[in-house]
N, C-alpha and C. Protein backbone atom coordinates (compact mmCIF):
# COMPACT_ATOMS: atom_id res chain seq x y z
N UNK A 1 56.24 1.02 -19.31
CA UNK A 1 55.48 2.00 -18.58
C UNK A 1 56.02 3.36 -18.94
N UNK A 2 55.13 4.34 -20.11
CA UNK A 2 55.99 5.69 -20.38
C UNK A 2 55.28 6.55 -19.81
N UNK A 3 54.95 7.61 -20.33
CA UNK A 3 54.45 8.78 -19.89
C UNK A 3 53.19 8.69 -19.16
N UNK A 4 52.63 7.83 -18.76
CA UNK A 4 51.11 7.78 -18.81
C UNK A 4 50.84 8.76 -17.41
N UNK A 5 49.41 9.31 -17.96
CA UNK A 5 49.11 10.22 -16.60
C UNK A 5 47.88 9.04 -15.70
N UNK A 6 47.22 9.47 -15.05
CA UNK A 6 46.95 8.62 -14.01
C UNK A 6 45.61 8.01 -14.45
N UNK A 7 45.02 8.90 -15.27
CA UNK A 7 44.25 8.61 -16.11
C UNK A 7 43.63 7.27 -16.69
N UNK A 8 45.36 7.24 -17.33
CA UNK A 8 45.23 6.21 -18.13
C UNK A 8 45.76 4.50 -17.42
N UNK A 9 46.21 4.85 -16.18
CA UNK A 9 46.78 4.19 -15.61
C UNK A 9 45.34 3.28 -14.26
N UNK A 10 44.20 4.00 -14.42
CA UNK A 10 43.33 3.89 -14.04
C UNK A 10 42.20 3.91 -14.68
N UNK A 11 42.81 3.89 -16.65
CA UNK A 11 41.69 3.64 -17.59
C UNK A 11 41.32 1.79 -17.91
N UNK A 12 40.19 1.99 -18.75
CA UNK A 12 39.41 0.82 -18.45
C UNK A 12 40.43 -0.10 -19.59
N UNK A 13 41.32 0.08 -20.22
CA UNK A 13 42.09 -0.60 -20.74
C UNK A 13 43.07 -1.04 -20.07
N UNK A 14 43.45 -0.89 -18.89
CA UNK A 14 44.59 -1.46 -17.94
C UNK A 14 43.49 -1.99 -17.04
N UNK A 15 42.54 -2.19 -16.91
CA UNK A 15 41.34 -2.99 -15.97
C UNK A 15 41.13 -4.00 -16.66
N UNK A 16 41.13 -4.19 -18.16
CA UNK A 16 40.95 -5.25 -18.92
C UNK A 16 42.15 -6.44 -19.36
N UNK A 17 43.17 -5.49 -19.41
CA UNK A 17 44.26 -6.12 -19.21
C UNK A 17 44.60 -6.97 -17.97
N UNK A 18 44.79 -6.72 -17.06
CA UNK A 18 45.55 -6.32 -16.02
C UNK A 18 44.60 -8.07 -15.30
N UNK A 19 42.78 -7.81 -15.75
CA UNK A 19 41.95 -8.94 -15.25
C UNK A 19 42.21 -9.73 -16.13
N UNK A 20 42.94 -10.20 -17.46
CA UNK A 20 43.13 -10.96 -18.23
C UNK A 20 44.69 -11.61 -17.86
N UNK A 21 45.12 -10.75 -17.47
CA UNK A 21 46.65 -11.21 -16.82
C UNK A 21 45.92 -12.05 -15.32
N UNK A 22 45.71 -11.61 -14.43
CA UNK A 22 44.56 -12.35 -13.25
C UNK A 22 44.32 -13.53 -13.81
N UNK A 23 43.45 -13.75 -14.76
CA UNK A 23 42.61 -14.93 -15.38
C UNK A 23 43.52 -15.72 -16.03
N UNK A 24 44.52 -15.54 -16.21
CA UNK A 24 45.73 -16.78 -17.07
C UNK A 24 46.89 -17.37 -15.19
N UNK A 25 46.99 -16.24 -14.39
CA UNK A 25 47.44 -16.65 -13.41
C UNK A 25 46.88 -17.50 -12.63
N UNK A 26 45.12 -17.36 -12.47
CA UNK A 26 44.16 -18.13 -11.85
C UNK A 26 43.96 -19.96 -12.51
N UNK A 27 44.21 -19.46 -13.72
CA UNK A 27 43.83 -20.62 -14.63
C UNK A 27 44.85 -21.55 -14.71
N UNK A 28 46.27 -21.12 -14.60
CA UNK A 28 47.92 -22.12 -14.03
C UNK A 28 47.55 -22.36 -12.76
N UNK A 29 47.27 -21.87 -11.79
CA UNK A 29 46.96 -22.04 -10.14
C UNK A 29 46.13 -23.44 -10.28
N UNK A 30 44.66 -23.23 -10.97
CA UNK A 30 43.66 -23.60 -11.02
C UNK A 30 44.34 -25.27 -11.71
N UNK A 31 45.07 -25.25 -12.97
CA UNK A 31 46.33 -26.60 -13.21
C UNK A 31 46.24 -27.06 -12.13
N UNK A 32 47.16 -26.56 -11.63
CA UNK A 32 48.09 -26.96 -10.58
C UNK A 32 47.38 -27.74 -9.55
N UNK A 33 46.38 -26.90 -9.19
CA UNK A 33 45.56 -27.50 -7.82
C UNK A 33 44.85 -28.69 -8.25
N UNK A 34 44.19 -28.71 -9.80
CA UNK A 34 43.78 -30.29 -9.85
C UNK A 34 44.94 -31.15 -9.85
N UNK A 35 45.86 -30.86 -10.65
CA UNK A 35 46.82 -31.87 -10.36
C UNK A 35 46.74 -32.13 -8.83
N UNK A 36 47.43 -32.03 -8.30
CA UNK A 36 47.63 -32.12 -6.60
C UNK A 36 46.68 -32.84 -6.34
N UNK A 37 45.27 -32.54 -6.64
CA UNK A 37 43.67 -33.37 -6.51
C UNK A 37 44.37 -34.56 -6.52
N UNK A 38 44.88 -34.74 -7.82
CA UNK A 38 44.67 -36.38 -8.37
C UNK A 38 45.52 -36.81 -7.35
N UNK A 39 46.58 -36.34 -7.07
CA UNK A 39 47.35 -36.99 -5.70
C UNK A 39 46.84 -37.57 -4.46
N UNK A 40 45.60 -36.86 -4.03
CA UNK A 40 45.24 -37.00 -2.67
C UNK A 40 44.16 -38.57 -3.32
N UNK A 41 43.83 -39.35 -1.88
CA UNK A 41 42.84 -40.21 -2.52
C UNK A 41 41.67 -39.83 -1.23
N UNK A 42 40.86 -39.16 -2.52
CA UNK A 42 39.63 -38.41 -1.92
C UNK A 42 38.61 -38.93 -3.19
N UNK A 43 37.52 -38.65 -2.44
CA UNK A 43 36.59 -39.53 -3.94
C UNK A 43 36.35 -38.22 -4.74
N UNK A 44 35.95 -38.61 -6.03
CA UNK A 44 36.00 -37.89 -7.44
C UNK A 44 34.70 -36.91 -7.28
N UNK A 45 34.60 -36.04 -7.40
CA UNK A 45 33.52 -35.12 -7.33
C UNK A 45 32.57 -35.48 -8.61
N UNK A 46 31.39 -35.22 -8.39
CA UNK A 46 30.08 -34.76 -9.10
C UNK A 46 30.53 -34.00 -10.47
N UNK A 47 31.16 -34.74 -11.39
CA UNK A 47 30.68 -34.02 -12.83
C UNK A 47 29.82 -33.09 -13.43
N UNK A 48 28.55 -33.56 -13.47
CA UNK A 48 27.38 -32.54 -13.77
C UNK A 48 27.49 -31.71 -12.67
N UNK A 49 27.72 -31.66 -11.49
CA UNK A 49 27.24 -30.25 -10.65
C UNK A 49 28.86 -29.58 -10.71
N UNK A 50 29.78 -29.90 -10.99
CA UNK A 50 30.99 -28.98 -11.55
C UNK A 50 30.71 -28.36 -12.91
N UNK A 51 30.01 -28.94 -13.78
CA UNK A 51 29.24 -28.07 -15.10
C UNK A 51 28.44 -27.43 -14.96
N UNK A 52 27.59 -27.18 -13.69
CA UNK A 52 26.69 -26.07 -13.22
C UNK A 52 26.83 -25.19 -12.50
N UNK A 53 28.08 -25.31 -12.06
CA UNK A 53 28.35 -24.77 -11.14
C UNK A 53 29.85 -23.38 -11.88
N UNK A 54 29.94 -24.05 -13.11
CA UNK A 54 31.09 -23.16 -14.03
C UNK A 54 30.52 -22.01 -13.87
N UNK A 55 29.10 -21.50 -14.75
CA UNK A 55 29.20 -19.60 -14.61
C UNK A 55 29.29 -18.90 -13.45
N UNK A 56 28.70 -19.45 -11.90
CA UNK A 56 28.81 -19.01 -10.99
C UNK A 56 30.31 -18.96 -10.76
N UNK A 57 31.07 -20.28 -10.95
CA UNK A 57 32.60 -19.71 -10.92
C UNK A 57 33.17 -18.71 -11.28
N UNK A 58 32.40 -18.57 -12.64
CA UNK A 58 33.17 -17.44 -13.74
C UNK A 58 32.57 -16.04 -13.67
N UNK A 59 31.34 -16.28 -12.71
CA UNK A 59 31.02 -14.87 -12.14
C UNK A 59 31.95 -14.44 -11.22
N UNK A 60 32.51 -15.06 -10.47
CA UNK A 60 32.55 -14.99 -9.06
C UNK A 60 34.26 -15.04 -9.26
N UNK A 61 34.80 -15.75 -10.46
CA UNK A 61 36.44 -14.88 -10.58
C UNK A 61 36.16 -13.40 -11.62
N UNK A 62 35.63 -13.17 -12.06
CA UNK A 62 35.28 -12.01 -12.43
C UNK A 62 35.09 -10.93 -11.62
N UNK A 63 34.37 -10.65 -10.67
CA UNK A 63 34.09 -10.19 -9.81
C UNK A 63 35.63 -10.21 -8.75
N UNK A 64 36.15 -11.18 -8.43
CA UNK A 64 37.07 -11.38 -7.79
C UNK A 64 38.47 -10.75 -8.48
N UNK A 65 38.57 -10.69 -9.87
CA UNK A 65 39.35 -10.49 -10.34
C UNK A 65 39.45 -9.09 -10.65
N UNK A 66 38.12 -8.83 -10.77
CA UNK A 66 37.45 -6.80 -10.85
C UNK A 66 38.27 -6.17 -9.70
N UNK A 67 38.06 -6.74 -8.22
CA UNK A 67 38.53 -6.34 -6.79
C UNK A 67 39.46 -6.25 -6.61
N UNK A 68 40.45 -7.46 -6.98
CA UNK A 68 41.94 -7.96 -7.16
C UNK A 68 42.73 -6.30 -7.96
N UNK A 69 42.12 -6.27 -9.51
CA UNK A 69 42.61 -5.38 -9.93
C UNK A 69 42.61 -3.97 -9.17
N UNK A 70 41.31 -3.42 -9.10
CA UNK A 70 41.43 -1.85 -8.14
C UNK A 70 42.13 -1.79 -7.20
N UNK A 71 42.29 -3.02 -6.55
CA UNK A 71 42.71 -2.78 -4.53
C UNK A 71 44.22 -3.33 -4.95
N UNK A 72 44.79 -3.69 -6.23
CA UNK A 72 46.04 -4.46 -5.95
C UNK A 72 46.96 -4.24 -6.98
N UNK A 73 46.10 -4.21 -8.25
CA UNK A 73 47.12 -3.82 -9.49
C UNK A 73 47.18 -2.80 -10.19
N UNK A 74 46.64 -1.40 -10.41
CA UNK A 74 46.15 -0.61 -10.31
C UNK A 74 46.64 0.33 -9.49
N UNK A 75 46.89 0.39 -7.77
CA UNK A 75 47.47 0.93 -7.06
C UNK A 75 49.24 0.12 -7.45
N UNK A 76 49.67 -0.93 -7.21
CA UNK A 76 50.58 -1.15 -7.75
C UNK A 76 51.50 -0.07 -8.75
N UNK A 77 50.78 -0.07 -9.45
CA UNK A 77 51.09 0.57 -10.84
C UNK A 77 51.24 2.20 -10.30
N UNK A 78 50.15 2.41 -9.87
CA UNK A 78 50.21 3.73 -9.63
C UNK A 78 51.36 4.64 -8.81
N UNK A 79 51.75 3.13 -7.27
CA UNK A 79 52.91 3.77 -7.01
C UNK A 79 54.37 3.43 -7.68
N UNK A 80 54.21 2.96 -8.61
CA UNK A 80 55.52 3.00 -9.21
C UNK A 80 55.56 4.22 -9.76
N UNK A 81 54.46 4.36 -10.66
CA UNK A 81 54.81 5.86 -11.45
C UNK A 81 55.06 6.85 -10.64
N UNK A 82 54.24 7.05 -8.97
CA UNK A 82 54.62 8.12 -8.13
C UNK A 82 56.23 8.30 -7.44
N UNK A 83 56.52 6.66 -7.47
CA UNK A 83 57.85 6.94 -7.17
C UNK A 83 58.93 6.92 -8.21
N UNK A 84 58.92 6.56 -9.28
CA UNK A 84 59.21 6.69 -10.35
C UNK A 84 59.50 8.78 -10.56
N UNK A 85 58.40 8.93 -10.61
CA UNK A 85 58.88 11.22 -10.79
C UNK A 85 59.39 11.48 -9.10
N UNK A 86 59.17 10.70 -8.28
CA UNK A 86 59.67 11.92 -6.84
C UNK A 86 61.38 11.11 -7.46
N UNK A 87 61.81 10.23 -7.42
CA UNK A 87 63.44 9.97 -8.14
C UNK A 87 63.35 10.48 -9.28
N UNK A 88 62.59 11.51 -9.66
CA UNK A 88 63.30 12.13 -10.84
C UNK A 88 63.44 11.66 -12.04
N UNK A 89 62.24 10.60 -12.44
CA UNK A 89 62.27 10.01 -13.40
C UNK A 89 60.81 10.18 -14.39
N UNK A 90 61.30 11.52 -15.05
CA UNK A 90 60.11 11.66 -15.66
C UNK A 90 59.65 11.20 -16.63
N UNK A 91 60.90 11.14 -17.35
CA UNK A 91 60.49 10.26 -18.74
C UNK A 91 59.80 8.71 -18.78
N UNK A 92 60.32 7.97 -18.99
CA UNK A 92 60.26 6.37 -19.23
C UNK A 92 60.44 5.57 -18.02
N UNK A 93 59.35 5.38 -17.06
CA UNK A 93 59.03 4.47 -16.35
C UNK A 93 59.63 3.25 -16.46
N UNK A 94 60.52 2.56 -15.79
CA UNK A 94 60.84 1.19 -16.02
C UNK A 94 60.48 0.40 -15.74
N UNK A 95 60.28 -0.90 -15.77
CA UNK A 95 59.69 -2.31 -15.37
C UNK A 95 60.00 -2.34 -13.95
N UNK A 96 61.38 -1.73 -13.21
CA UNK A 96 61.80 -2.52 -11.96
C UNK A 96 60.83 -1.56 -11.46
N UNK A 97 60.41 -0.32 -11.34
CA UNK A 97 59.46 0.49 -10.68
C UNK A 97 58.41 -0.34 -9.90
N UNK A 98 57.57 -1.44 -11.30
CA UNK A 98 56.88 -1.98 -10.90
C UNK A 98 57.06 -2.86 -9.54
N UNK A 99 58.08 -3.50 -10.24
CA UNK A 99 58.61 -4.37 -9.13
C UNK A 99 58.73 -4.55 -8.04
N UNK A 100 59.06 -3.07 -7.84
CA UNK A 100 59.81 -2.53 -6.02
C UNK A 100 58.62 -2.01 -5.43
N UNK A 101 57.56 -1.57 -6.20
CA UNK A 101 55.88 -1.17 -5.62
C UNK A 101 55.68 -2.44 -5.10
N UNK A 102 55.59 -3.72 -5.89
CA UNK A 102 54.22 -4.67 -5.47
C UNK A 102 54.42 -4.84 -4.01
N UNK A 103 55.85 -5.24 -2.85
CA UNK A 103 55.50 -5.61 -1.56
C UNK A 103 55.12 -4.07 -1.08
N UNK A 104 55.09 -3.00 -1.15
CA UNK A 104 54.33 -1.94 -0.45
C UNK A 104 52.86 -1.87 -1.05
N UNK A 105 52.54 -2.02 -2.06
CA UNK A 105 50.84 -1.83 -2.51
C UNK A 105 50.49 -3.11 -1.78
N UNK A 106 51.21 -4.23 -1.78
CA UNK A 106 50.47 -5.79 -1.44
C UNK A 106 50.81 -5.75 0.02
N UNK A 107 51.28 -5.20 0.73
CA UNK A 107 51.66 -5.03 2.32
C UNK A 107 50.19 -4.06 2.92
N UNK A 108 49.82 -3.24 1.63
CA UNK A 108 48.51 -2.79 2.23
C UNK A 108 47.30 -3.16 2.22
N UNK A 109 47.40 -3.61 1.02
CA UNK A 109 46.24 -4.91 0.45
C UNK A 109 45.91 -5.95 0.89
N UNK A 110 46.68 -6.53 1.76
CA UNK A 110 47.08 -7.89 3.12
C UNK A 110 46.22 -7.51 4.07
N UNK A 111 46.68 -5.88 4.49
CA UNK A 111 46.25 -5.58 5.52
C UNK A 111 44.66 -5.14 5.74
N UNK A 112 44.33 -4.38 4.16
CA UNK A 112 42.98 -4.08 4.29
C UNK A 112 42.15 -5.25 3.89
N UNK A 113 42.45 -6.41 3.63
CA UNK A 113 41.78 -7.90 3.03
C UNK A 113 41.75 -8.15 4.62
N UNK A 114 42.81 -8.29 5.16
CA UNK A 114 42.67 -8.84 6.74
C UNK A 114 41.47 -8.16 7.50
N UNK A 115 41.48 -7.04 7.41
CA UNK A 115 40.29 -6.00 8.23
C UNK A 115 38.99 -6.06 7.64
N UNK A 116 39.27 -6.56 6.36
CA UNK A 116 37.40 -6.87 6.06
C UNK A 116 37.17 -8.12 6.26
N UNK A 117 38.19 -9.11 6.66
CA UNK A 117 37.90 -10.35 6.78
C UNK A 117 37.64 -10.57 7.92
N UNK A 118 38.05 -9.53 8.90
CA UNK A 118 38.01 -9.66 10.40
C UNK A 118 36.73 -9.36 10.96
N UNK A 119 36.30 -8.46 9.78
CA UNK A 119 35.40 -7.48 10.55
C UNK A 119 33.86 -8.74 10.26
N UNK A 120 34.05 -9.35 8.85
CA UNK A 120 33.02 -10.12 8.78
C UNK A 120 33.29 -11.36 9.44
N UNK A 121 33.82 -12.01 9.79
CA UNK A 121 34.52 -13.14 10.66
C UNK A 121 34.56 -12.91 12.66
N UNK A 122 34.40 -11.79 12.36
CA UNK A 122 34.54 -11.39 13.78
C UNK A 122 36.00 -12.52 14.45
N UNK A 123 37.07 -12.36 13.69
CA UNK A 123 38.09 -13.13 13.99
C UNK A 123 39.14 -12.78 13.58
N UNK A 124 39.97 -12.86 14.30
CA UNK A 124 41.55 -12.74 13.07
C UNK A 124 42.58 -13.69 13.28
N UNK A 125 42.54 -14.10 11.77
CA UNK A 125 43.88 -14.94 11.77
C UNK A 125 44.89 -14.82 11.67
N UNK A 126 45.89 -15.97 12.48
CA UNK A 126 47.38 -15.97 12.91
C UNK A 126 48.23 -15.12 12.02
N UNK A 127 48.95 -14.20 12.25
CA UNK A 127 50.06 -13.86 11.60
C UNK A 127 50.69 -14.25 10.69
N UNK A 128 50.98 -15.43 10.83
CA UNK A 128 51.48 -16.50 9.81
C UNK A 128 51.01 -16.49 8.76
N UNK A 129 49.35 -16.50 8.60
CA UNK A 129 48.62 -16.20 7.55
C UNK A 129 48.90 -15.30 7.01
N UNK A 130 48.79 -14.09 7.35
CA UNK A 130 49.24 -12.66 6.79
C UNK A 130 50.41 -12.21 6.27
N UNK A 131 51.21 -13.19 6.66
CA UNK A 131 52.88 -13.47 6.06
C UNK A 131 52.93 -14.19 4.86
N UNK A 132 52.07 -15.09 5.05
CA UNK A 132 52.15 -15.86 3.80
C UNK A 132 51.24 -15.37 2.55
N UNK A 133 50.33 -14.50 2.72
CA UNK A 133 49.47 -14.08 2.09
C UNK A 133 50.34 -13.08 1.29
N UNK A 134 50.85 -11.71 2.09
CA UNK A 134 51.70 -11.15 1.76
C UNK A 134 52.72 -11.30 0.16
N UNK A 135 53.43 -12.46 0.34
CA UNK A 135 54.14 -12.72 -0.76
C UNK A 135 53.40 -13.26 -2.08
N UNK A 136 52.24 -14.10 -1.77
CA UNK A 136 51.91 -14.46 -2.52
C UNK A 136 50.84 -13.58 -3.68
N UNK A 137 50.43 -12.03 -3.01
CA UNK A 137 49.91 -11.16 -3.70
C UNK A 137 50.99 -10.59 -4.32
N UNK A 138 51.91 -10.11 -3.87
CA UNK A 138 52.75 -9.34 -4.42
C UNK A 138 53.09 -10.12 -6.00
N UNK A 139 53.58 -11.71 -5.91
CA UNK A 139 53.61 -12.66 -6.80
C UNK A 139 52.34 -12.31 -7.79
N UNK A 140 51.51 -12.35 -7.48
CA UNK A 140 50.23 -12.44 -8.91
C UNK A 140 50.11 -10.77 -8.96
N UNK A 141 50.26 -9.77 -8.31
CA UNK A 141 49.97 -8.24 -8.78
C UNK A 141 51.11 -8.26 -9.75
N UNK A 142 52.36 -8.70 -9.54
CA UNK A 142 53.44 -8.00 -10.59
C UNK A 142 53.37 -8.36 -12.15
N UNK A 143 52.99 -9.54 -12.64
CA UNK A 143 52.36 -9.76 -13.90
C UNK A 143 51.37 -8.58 -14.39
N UNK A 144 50.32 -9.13 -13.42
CA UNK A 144 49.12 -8.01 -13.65
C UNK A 144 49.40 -6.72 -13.85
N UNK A 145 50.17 -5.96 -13.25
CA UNK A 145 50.48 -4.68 -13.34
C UNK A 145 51.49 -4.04 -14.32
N UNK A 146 52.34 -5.20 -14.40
CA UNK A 146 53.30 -4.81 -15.37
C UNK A 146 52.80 -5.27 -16.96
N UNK A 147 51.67 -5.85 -17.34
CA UNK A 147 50.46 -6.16 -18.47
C UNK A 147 49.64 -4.70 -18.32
N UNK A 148 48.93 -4.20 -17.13
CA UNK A 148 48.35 -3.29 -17.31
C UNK A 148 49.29 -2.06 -17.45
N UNK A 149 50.60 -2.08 -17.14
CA UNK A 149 51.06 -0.68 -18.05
C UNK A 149 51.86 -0.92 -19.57
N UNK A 150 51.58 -2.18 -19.59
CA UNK A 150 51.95 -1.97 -21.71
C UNK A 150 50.62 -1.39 -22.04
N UNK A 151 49.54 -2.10 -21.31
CA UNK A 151 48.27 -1.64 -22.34
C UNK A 151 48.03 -0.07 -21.73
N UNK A 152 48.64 0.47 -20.78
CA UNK A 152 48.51 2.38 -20.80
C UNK A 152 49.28 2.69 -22.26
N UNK A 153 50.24 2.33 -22.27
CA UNK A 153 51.08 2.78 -23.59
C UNK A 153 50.72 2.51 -25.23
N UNK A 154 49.55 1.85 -25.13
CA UNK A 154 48.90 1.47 -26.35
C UNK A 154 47.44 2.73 -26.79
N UNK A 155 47.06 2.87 -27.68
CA UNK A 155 45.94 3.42 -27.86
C UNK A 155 44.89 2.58 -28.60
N UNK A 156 44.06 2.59 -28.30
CA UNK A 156 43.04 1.98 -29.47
C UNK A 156 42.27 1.00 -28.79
N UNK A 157 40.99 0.27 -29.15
CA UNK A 157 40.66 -0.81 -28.78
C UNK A 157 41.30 -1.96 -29.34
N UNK A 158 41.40 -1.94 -30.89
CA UNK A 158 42.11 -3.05 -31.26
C UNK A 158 43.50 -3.44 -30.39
N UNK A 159 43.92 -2.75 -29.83
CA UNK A 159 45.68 -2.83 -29.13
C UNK A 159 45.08 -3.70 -28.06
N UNK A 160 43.83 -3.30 -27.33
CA UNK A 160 43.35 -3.57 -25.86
C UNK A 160 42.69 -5.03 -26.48
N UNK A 161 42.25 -5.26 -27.44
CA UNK A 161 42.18 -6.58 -27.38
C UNK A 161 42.57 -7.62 -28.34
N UNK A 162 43.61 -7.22 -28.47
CA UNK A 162 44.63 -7.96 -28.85
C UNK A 162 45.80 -8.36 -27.53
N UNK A 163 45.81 -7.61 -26.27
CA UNK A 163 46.87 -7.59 -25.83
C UNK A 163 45.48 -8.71 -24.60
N UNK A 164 44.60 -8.46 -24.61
CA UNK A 164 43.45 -9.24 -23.77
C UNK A 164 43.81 -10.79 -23.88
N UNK A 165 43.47 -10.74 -25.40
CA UNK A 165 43.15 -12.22 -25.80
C UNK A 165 44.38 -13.03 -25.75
N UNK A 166 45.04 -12.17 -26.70
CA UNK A 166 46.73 -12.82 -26.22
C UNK A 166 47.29 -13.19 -24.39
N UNK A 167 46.85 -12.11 -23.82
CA UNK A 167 47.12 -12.99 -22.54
C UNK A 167 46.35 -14.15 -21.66
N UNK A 168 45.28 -13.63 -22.25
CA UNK A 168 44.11 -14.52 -21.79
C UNK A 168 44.46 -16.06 -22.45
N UNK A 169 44.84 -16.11 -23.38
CA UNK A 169 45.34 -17.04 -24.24
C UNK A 169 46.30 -18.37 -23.85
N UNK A 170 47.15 -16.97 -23.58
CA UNK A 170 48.75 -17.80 -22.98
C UNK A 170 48.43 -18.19 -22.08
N UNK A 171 47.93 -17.77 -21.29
CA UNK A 171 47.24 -18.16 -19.45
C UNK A 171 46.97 -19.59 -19.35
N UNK A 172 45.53 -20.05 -20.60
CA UNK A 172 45.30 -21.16 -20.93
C UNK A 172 45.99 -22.29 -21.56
N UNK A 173 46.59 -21.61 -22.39
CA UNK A 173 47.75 -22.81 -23.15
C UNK A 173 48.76 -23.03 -22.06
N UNK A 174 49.16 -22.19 -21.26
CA UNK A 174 50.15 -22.63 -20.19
C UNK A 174 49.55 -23.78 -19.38
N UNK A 175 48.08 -23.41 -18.81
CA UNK A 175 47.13 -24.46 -17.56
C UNK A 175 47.30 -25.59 -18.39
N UNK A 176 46.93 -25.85 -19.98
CA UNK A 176 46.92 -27.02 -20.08
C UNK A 176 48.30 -27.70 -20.05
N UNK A 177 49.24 -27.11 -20.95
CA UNK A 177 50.10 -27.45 -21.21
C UNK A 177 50.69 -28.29 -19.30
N UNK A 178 50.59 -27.37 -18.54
CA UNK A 178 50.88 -28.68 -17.40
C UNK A 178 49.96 -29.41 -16.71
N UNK A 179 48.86 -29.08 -17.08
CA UNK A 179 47.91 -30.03 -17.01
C UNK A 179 48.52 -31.26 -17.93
N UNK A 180 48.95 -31.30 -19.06
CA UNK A 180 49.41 -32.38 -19.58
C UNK A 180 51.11 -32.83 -19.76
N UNK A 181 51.48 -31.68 -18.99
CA UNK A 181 52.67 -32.36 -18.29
C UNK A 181 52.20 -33.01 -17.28
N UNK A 182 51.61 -33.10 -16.18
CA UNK A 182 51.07 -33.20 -15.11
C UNK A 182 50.59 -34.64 -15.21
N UNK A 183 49.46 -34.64 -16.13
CA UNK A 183 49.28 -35.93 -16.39
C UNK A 183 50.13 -37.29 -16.69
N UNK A 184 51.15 -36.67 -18.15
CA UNK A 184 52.17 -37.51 -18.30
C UNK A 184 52.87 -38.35 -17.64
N UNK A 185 53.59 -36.85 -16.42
CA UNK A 185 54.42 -37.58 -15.23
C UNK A 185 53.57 -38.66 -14.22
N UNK A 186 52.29 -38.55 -14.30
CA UNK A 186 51.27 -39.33 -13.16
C UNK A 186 51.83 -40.88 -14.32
N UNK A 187 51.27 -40.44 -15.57
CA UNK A 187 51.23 -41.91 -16.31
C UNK A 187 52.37 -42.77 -16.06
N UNK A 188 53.71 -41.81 -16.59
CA UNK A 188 55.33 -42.21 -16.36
C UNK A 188 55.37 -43.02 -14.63
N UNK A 189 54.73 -42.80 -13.57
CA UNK A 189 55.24 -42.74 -12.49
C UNK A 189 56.21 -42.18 -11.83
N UNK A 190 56.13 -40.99 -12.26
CA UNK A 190 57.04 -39.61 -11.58
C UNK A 190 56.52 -39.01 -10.82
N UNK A 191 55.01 -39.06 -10.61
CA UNK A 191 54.17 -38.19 -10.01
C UNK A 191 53.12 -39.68 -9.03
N UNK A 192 52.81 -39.33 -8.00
CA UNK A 192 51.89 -40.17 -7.32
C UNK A 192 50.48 -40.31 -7.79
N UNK A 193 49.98 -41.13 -8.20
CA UNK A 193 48.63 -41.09 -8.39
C UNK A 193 46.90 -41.18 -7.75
């Protein structure tokens, strides 16, 4: 994270990033949770209507992941760099900056997710929820944010998608890769089936 002005820190190349970092975190989650599936004994879902039902998914983490970025990684980022110059650090932004932002950007992001959830719910849930929610944004903004300020420090489109695909990439080779750890251990009997 170097010099960048706010600009760029809120340019559409750290939006592209930043949702490609999102989309490799979603896509290990997304592992993970079928695994766990195969654990429970619940009957097997509808094949064909999980294949029809993919672009609406992939609208709808897109979209989700668009929101995620502005309201979470993005501000993230932003207050690192702000606190980053009030300590007097004008030059070269460091990684921990990021770091020490995500529970204050994600402590607000909790809170304003809670108030639109309330407001359409006409309900609010337990505390507990909001505690647990809490950590677990802060967890997926700090990737994201700390991806969307390499790509401030890059110029070009080629940089922006190269640094896209590559994460978008890894995201996937990671899901499978324990997807087929995952499997293995089920086969081995390490894992419940």
């Amino acid at each position: 994270m170097g010099g960048e002005t706010l600009r760029d820190v809120w340019s559409g190349r750290a939006v592209v990033v930043s949702m490609a970092a999102l989309f490799a975190e979603a896509a290990c989650v997304t592992a993970g949770v079928v695994l766990y599936g195969f654990t429970l004994e619940a009957p097997i879902g509808n094949a064909f209507l999980a294949v029809l039902m993919f672009p609406v998914a992939l609208v709808a983490g897109a979209l989700s992941g668009l929101v995620l970025t502005v309201t979470l990684v993005l501000p993230t980022l932003t207050l690192a760099r702000w606190a980053a110059r009030r300590a007097g650090r004008q030059g070269r932004v460091r990684w921990w900056w990021t770091v020490a932002a995500a529970p204050v950007s994600t402590a607000a992001a909790t809170l304003a997710y809670g108030a639109v959830a309330a407001l359409l719910t006409r309900s609010v849930a337990p505390p507990a929820f909001y505690l647990a929610c809490w950590p677990a944004l802060a967890v997926a903004a700090v990737p994201a944010a700390l991806a969307a300020a390499v790509a401030t420090r890059g110029t070009g489109a080629r940089r922006t998608v190269q640094l896209t695909v590559g994460i978008a990439g890894s995201g996937l080779l990671a899901a499978f890769a324990l997807g087929g750890l995952g499997v293995a251990a089920m086969a081995a009997g390490l894992l419940p089936a």
